[in-house]
PDB file of N, CA and C in Angstrom:
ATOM      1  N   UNK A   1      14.667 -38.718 -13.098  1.00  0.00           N
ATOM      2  CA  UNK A   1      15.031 -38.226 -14.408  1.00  0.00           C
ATOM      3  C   UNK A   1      14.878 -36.705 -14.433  1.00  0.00           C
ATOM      4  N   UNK A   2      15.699 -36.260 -15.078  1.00  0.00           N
ATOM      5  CA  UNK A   2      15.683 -34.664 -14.961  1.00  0.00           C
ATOM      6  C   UNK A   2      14.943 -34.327 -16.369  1.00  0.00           C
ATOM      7  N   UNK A   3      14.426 -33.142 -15.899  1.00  0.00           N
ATOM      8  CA  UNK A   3      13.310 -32.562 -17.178  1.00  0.00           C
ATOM      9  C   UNK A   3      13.982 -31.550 -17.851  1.00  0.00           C
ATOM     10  N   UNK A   4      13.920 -31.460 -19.131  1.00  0.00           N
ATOM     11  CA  UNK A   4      14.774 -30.753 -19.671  1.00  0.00           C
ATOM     12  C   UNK A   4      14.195 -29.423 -19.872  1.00  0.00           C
ATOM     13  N   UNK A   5      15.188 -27.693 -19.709  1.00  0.00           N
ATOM     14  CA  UNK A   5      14.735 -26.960 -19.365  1.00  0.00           C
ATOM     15  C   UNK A   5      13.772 -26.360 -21.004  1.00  0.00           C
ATOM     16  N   UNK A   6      12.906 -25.812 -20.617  1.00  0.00           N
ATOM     17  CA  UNK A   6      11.835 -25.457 -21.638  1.00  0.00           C
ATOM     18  C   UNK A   6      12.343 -26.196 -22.912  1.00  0.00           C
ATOM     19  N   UNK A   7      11.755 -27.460 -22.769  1.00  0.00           N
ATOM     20  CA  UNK A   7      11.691 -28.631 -24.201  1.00  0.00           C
ATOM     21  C   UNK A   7      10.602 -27.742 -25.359  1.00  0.00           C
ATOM     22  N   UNK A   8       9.913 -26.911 -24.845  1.00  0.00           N
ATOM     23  CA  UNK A   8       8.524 -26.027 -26.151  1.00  0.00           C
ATOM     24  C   UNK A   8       9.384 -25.155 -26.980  1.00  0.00           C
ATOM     25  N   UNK A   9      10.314 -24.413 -26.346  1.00  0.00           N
ATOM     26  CA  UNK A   9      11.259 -23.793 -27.367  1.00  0.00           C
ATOM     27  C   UNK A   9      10.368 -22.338 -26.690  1.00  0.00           C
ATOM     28  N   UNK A  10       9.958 -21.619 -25.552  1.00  0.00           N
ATOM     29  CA  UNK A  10       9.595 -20.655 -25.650  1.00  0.00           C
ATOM     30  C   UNK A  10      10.543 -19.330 -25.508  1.00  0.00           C
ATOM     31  N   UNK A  11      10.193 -17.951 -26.019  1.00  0.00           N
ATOM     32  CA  UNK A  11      10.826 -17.286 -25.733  1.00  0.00           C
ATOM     33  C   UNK A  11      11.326 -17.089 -24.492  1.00  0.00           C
ATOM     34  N   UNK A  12      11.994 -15.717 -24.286  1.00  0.00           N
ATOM     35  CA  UNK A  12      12.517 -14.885 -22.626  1.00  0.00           C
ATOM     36  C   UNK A  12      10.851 -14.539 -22.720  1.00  0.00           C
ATOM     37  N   UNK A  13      10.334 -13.816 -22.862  1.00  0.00           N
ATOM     38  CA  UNK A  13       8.908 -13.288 -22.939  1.00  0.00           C
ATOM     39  C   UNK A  13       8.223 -13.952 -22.233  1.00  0.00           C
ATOM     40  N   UNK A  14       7.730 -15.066 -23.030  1.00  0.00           N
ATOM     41  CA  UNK A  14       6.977 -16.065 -22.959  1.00  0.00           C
ATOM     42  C   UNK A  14       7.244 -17.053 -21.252  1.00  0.00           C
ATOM     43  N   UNK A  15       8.947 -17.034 -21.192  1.00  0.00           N
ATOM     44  CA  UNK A  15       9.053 -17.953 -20.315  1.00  0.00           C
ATOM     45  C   UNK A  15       8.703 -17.137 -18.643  1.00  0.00           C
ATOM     46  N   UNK A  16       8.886 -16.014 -18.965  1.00  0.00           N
ATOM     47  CA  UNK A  16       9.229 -14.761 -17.660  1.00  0.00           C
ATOM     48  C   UNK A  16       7.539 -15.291 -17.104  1.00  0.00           C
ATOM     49  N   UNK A  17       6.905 -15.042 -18.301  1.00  0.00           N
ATOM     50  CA  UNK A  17       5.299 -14.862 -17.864  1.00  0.00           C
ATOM     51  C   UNK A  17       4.613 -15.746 -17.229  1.00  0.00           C
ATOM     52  N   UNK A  18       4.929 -17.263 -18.056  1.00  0.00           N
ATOM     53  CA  UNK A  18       4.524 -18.483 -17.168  1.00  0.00           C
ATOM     54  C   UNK A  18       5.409 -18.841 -15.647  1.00  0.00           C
ATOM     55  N   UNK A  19       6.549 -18.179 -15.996  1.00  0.00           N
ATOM     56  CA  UNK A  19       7.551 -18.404 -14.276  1.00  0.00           C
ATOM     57  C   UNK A  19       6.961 -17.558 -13.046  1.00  0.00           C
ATOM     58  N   UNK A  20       5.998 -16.268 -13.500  1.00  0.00           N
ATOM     59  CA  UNK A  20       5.452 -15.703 -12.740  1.00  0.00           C
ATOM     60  C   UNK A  20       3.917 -16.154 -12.702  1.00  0.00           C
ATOM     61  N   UNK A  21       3.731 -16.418 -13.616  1.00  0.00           N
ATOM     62  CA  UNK A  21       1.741 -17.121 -13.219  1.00  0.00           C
ATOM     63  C   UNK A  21       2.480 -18.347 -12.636  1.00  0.00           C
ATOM     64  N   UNK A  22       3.269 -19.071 -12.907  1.00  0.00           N
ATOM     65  CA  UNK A  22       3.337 -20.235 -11.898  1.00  0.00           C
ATOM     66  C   UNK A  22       3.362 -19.905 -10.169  1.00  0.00           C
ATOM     67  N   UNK A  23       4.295 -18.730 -10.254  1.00  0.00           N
ATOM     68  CA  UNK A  23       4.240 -18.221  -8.796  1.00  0.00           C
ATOM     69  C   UNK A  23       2.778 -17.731  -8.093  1.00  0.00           C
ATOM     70  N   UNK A  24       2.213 -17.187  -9.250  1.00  0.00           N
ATOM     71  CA  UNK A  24       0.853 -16.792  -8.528  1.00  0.00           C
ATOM     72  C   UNK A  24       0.055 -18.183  -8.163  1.00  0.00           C
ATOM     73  N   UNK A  25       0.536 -18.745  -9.120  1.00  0.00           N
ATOM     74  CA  UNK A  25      -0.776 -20.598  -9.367  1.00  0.00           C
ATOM     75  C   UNK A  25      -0.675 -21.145  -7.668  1.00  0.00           C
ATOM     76  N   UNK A  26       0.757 -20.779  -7.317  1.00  0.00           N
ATOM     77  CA  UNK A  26       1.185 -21.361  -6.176  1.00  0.00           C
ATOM     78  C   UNK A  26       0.306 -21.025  -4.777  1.00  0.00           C
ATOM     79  N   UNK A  27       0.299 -20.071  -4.811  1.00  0.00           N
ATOM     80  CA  UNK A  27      -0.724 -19.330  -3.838  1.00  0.00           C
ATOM     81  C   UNK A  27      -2.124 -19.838  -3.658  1.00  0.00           C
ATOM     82  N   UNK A  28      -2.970 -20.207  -2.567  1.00  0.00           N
ATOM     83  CA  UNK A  28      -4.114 -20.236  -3.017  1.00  0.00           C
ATOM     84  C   UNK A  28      -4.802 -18.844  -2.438  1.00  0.00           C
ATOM     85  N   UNK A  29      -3.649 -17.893  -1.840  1.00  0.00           N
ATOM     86  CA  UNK A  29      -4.674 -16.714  -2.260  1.00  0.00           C
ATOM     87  C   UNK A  29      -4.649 -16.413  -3.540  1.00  0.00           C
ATOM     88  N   UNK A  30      -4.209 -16.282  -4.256  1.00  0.00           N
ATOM     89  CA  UNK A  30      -3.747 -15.881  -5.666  1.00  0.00           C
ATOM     90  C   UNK A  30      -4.703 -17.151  -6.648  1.00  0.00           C
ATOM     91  N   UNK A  31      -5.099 -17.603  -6.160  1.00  0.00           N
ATOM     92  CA  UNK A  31      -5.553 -18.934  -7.433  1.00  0.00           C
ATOM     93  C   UNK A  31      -6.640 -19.834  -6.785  1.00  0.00           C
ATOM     94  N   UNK A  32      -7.480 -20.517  -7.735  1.00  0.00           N
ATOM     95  CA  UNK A  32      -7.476 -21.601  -7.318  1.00  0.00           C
ATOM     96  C   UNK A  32      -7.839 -22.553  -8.415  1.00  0.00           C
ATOM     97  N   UNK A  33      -7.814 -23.713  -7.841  1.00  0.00           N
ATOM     98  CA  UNK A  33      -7.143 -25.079  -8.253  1.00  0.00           C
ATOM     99  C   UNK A  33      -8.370 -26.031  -8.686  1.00  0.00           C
ATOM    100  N   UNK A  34      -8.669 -26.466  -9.272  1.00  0.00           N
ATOM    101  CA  UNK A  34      -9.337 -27.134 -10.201  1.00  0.00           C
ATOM    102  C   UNK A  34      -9.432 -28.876 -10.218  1.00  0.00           C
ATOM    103  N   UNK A  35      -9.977 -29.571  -9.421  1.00  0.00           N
ATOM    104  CA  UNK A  35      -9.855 -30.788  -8.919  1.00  0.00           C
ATOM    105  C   UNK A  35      -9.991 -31.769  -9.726  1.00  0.00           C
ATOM    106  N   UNK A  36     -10.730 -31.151 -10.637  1.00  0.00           N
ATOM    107  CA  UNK A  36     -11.326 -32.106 -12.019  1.00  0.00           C
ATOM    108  C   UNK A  36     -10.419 -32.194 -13.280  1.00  0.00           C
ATOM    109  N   UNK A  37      -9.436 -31.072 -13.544  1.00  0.00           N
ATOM    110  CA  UNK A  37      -8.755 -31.169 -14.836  1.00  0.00           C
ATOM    111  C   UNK A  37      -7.602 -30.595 -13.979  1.00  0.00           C
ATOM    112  N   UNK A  38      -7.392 -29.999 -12.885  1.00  0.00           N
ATOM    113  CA  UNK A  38      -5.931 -29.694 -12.385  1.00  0.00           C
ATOM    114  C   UNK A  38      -5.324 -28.126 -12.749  1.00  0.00           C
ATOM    115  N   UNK A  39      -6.743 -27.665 -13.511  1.00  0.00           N
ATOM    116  CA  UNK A  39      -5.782 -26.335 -13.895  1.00  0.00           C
ATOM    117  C   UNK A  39      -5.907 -25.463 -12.791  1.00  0.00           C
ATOM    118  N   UNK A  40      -5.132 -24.347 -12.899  1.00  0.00           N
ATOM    119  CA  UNK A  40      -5.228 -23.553 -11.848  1.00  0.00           C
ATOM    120  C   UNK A  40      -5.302 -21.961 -12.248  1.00  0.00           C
ATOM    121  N   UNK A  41      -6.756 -21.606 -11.727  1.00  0.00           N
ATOM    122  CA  UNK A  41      -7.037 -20.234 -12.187  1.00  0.00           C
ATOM    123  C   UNK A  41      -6.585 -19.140 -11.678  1.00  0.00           C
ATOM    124  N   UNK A  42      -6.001 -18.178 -12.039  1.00  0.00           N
ATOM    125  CA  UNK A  42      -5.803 -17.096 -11.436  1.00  0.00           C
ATOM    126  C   UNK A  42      -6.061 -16.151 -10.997  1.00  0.00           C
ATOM    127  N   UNK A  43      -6.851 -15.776  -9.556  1.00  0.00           N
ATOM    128  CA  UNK A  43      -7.742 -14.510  -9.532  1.00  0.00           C
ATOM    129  C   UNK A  43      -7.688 -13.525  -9.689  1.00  0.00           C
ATOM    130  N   UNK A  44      -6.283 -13.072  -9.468  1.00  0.00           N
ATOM    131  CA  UNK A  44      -6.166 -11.487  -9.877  1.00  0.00           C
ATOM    132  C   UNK A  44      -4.774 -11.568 -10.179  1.00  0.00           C
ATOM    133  N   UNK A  45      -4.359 -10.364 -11.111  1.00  0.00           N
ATOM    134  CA  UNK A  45      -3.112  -9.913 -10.882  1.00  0.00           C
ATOM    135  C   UNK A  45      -2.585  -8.828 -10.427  1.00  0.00           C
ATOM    136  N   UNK A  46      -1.246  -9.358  -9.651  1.00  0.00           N
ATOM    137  CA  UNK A  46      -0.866  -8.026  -9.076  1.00  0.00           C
ATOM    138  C   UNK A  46      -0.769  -6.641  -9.678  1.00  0.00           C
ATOM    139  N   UNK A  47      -1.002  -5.937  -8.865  1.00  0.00           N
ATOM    140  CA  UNK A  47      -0.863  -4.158  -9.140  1.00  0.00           C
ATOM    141  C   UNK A  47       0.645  -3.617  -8.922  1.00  0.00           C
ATOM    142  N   UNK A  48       1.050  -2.853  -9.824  1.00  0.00           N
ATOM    143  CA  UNK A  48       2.075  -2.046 -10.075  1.00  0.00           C
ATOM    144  C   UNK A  48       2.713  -1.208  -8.251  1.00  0.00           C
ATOM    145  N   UNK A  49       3.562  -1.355  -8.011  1.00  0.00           N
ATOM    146  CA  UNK A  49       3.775  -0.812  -6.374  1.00  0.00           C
ATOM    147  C   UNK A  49       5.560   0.155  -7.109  1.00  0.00           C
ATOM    148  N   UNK A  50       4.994   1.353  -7.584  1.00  0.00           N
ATOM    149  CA  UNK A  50       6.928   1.998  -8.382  1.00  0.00           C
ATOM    150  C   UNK A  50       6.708   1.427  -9.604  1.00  0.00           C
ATOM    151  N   UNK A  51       7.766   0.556  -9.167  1.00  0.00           N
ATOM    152  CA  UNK A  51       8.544   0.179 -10.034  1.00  0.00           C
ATOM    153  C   UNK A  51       8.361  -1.160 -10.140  1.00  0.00           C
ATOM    154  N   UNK A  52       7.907  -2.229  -9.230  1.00  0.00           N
ATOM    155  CA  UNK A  52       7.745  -3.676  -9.013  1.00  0.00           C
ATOM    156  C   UNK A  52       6.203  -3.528  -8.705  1.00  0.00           C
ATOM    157  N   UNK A  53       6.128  -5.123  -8.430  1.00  0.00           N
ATOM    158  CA  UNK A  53       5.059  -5.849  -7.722  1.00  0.00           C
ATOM    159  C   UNK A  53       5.119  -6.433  -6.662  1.00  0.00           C
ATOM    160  N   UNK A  54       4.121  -6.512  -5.730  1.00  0.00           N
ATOM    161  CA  UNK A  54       4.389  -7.706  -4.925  1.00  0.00           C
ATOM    162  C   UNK A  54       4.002  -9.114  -5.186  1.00  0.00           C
ATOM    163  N   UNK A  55       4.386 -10.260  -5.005  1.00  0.00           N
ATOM    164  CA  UNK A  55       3.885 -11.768  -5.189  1.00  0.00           C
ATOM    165  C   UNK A  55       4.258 -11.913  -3.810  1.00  0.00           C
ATOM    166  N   UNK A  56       3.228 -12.649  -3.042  1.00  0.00           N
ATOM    167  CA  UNK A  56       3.605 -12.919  -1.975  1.00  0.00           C
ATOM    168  C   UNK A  56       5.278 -12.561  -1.284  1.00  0.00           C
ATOM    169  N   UNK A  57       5.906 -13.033  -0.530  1.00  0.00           N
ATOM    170  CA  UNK A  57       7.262 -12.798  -0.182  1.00  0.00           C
ATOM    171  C   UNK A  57       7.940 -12.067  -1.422  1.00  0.00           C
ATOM    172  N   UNK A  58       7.539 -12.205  -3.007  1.00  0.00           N
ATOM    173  CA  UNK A  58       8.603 -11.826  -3.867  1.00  0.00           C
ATOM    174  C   UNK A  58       8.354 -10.692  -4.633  1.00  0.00           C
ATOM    175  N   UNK A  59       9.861  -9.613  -4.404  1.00  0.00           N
ATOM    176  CA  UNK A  59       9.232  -8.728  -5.481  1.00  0.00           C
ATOM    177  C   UNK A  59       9.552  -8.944  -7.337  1.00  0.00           C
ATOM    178  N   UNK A  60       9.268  -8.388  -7.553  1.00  0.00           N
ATOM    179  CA  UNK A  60       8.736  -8.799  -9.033  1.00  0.00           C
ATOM    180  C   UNK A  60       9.281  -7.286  -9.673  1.00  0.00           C
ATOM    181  N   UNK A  61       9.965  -6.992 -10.915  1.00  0.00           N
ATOM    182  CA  UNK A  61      10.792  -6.024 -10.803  1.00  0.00           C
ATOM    183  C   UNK A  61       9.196  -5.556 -12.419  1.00  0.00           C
ATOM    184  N   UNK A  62       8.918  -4.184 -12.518  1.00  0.00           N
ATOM    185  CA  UNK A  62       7.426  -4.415 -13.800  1.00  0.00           C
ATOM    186  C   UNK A  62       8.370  -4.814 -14.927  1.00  0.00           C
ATOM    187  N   UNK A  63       9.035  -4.809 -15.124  1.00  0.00           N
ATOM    188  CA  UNK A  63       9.216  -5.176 -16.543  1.00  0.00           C
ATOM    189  C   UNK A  63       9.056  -6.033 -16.808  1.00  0.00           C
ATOM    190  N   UNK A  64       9.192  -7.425 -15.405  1.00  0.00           N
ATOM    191  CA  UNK A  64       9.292  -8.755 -15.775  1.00  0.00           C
ATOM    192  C   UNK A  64       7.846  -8.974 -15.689  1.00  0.00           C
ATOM    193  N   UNK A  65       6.780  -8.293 -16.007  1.00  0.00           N
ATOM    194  CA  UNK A  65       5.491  -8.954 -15.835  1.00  0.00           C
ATOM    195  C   UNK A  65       4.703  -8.310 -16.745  1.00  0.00           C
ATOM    196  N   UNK A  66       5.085  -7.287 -17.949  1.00  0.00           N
ATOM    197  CA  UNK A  66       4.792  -6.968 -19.015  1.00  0.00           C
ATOM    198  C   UNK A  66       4.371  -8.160 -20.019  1.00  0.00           C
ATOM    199  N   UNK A  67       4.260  -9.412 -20.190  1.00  0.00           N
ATOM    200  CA  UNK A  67       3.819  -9.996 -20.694  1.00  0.00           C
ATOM    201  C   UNK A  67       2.396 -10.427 -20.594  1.00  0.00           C
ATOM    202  N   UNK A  68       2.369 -10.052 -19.142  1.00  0.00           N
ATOM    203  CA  UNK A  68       0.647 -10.162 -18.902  1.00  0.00           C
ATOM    204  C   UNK A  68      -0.473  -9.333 -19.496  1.00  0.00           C
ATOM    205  N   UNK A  69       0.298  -8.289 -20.450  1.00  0.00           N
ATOM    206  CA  UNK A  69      -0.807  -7.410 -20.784  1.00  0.00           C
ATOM    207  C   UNK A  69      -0.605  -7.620 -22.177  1.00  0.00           C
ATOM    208  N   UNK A  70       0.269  -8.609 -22.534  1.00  0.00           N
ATOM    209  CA  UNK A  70       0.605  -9.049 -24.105  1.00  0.00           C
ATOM    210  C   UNK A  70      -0.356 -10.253 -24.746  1.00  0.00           C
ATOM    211  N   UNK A  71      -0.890 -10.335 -25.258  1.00  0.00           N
ATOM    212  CA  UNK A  71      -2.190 -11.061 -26.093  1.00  0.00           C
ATOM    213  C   UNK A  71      -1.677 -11.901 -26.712  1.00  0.00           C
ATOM    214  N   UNK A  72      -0.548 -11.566 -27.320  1.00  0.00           N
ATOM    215  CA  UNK A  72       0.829 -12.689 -27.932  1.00  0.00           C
ATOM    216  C   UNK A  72       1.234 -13.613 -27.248  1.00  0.00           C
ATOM    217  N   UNK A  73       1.829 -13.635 -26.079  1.00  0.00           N
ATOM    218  CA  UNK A  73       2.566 -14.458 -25.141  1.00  0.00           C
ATOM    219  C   UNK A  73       0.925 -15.381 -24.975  1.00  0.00           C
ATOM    220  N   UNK A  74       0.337 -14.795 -24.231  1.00  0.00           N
ATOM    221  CA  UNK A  74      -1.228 -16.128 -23.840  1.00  0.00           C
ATOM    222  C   UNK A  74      -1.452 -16.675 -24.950  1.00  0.00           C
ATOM    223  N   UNK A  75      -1.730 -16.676 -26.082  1.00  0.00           N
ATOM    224  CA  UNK A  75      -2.070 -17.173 -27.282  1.00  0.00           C
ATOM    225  C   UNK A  75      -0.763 -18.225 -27.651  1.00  0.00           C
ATOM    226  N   UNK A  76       0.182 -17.721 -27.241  1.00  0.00           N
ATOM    227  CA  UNK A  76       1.355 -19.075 -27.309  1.00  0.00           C
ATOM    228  C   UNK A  76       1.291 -19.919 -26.421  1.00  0.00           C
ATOM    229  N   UNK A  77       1.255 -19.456 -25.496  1.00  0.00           N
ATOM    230  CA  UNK A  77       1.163 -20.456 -24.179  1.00  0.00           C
ATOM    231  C   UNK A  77      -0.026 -21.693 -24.299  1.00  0.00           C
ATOM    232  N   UNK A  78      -1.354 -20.726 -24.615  1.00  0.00           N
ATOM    233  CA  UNK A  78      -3.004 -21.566 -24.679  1.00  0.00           C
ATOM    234  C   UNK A  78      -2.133 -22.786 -25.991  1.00  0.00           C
ATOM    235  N   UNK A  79      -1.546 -21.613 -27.146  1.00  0.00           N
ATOM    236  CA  UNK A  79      -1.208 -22.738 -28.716  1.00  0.00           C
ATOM    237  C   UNK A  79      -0.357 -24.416 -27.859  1.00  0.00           C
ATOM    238  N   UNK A  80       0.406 -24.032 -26.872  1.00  0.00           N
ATOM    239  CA  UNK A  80       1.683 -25.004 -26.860  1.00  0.00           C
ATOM    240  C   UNK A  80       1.070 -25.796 -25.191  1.00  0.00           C
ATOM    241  N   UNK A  81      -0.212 -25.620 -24.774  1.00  0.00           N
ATOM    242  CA  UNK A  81      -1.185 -26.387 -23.854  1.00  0.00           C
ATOM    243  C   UNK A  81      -0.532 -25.860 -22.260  1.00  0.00           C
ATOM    244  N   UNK A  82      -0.035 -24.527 -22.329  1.00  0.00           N
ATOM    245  CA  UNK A  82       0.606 -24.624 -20.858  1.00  0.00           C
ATOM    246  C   UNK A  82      -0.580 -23.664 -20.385  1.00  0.00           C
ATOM    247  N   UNK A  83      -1.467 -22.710 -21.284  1.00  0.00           N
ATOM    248  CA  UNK A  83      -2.154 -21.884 -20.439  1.00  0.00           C
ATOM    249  C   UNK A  83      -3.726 -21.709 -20.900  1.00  0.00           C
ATOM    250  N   UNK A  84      -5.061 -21.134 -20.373  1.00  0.00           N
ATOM    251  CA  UNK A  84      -6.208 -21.022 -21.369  1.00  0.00           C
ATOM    252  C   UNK A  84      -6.102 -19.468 -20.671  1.00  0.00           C
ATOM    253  N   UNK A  85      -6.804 -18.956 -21.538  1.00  0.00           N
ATOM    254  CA  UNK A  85      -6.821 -17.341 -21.022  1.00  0.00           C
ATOM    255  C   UNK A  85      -8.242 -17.071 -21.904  1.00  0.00           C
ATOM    256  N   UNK A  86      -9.371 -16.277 -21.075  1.00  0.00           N
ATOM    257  CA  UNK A  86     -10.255 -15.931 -22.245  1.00  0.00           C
ATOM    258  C   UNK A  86     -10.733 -14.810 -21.310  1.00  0.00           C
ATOM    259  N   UNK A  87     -11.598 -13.453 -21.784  1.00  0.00           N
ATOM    260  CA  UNK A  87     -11.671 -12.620 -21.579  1.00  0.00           C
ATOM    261  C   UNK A  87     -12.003 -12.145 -20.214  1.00  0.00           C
ATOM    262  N   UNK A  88     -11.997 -13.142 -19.356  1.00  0.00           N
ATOM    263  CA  UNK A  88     -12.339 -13.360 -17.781  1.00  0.00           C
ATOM    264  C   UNK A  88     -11.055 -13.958 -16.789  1.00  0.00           C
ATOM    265  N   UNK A  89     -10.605 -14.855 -17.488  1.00  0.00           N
ATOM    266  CA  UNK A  89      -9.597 -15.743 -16.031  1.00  0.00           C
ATOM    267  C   UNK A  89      -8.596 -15.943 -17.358  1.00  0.00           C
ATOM    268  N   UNK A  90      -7.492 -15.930 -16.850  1.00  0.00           N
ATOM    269  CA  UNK A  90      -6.165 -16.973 -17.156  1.00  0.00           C
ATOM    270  C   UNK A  90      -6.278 -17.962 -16.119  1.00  0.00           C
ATOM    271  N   UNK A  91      -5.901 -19.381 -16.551  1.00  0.00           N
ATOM    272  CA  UNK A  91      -5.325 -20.525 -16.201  1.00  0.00           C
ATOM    273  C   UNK A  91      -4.219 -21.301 -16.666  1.00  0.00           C
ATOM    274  N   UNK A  92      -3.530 -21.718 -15.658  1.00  0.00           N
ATOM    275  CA  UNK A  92      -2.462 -22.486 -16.333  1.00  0.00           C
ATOM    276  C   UNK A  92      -3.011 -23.931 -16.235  1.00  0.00           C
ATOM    277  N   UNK A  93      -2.850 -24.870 -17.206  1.00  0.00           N
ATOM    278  CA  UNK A  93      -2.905 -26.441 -17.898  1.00  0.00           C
ATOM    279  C   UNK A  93      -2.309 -26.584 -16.193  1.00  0.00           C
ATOM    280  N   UNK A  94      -2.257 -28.106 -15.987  1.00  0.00           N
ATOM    281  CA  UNK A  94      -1.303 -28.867 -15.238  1.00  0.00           C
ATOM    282  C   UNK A  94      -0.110 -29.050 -15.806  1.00  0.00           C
ATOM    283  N   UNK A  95      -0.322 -29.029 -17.444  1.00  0.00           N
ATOM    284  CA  UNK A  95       1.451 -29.143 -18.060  1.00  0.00           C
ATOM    285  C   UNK A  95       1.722 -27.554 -17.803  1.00  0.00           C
ATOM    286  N   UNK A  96       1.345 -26.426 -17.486  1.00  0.00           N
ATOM    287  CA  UNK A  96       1.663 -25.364 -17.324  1.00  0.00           C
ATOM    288  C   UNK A  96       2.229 -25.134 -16.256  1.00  0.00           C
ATOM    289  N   UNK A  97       1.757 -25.562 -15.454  1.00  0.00           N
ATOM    290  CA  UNK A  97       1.872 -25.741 -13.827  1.00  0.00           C
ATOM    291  C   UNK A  97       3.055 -26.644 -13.771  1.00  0.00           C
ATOM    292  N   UNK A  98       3.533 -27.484 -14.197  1.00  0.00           N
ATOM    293  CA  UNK A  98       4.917 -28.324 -13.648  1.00  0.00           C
ATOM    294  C   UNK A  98       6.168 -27.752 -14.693  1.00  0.00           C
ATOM    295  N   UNK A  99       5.336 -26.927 -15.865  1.00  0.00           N
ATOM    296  CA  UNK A  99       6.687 -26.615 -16.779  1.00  0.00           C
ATOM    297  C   UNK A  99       8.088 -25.883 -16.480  1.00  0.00           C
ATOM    298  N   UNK A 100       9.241 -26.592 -16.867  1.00  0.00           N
ATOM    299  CA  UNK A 100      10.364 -26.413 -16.171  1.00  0.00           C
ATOM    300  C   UNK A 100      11.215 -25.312 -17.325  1.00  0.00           C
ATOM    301  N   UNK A 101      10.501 -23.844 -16.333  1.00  0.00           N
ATOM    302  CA  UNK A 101      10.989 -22.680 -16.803  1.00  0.00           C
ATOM    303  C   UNK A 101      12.722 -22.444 -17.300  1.00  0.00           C
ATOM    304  N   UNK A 102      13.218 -22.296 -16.024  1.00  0.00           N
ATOM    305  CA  UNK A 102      14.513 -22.171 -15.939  1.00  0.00           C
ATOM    306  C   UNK A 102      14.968 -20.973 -15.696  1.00  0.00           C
ATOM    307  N   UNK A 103      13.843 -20.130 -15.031  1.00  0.00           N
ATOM    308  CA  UNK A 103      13.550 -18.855 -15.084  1.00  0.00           C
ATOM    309  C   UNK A 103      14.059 -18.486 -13.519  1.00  0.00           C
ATOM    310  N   UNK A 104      15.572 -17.628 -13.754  1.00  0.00           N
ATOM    311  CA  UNK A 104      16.146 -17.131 -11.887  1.00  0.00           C
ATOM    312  C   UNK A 104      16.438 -16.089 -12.111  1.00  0.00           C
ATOM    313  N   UNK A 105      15.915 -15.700 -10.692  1.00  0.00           N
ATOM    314  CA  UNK A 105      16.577 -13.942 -10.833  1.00  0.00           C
ATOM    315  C   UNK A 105      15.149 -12.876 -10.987  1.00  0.00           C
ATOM    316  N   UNK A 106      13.984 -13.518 -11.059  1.00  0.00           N
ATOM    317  CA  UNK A 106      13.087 -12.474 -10.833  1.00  0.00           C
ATOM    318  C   UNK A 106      12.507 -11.252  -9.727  1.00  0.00           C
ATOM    319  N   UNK A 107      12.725 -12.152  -8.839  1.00  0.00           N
ATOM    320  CA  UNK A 107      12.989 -11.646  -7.431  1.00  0.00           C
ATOM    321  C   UNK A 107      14.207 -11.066  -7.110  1.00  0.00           C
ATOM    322  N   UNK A 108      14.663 -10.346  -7.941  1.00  0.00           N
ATOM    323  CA  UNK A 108      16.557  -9.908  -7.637  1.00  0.00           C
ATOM    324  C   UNK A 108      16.201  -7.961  -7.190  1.00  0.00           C
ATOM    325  N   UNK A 109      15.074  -8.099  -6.367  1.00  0.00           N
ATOM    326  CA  UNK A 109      15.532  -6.597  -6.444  1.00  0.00           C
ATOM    327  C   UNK A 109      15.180  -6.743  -4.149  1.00  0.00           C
ATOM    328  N   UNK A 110      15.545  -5.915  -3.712  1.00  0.00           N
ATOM    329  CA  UNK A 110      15.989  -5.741  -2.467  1.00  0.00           C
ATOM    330  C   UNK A 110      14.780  -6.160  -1.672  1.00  0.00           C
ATOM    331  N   UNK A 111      14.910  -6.654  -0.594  1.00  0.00           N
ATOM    332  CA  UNK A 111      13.543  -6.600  -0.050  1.00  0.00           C
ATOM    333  C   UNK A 111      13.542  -5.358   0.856  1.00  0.00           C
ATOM    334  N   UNK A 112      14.150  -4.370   0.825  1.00  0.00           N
ATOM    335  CA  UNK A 112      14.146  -3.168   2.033  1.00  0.00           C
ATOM    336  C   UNK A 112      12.928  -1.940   0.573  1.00  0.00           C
ATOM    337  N   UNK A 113      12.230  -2.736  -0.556  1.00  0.00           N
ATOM    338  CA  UNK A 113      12.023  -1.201  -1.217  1.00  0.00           C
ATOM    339  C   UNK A 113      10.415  -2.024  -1.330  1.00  0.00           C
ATOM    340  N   UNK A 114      10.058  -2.607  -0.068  1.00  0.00           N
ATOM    341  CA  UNK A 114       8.462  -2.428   0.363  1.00  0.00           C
ATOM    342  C   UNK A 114       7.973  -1.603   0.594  1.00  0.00           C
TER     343      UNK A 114
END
């Protein structure tokens, strides 16, 4: 059965942010994983490199990761069960972690501007 793309109704904002903490969740350098409730914490976030970021293999163009410093977007995410964020760690839920963004094209910038 196919999952329908963001059934929560979230914004572009909102969706950019969880499509990229999902990418970090993915990593277990970037995260780790939570055996007991499934969430997955995030240890750090990437640093500004120009104009992008790096995520493992992907670059990340900054604009698309301006939501991470938005207090708005986490507070929707924690409201609608995809994320907890409190003055130490973000985590994404397990419903955070499988939510079907629909989010392409973040990685659209060259890989020659490492």
């Amino acid at each position: 059965m196919l999952r329908k793309i963001n059934p929560l109704k979230l914004n572009k904002l909102q969706l950019r942010t969880l499509a990229i903490a999902q990418l970090l969740a993915s990593s277990s350098d970037n995260s780790y994983r939570d055996k007991l409730n499934g969430d997955a914490t995030i240890l750090y976030l990437p640093t500004l490199h120009g104009d992008h970021v790096h995520i493992g293999g992907n670059i990340i163009k900054s604009g698309d990761i301006s939501g991470f410093t938005n207090p708005s977007v986490w507070k929707a995410l924690e409201r609608k069960g995809l994320a907890r964020n409190d003055l130490v760690d973000v985590a994404l839920t397990d419903s955070g972690l499988s939510y079907n963004t629909g989010v392409k094209g973040l990685s659209n910038l060259s890989a020659d501007r490492k």
